[in-house]
Protein backbone atom coordinates (compact mmCIF):
# COMPACT_ATOMS: atom_id res chain seq x y z
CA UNK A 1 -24.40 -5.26 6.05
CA UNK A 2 -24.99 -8.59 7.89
CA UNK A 3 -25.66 -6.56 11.14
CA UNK A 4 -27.63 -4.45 9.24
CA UNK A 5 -25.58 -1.55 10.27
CA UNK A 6 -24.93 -0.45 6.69
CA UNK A 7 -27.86 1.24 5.04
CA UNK A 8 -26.12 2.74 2.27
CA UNK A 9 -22.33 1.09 1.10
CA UNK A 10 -20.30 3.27 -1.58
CA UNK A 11 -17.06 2.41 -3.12
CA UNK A 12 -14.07 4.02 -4.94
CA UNK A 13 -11.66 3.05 -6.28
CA UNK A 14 -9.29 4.11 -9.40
CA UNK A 15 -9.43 0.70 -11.44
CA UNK A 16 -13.26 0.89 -11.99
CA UNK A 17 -13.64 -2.84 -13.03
CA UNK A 18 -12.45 -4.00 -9.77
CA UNK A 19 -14.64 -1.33 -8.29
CA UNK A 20 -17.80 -2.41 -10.13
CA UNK A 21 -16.62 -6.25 -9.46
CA UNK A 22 -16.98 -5.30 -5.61
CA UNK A 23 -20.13 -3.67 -5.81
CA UNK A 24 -21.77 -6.39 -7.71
CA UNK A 25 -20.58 -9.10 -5.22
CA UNK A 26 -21.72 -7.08 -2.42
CA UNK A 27 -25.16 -6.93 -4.50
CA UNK A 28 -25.20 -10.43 -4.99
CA UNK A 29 -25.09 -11.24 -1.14
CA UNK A 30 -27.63 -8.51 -0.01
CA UNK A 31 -29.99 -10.59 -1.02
CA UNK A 32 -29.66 -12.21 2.23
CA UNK A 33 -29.29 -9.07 4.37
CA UNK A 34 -32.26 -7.14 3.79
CA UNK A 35 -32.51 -3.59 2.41
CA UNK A 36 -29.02 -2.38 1.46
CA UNK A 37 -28.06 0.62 -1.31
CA UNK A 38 -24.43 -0.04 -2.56
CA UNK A 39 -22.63 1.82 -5.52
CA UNK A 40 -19.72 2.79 -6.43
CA UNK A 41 -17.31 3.59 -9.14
CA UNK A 42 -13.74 5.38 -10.15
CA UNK A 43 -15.27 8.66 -9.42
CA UNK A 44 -15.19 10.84 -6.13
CA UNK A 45 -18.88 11.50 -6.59
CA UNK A 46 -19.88 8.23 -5.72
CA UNK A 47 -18.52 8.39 -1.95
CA UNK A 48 -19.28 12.12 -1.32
CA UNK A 49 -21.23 13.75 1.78
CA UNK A 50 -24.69 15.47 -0.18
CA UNK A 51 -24.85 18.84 0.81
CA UNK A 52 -28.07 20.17 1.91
């Protein structure tokens, strides 16, 4: 994100607090790294490919 590599950042993870703990640091500091989408959560939906 700081390279500005990252566009788009999704997490999973099984414990969904610590999961939506992550995603709202990561929030917090993209602030200061320009346009970044992150989200994430306890389900699989949140990290899968769309299909077109």
């Amino acid at each position: 994100m700081i390279r500005g590599a990252a566009r788009h950042v999704r997490l999973y993870d099984i414990d969904a607090a610590k999961v939506e703990a992550e995603v709202l640091d990561l929030a917090h500091g993209s602030q200061f790294t320009g346009a970044t989408d992150i989200a994430g959560g306890a389900d699989l939906a949140h990290i899968e490919e769309p299909t077109s």
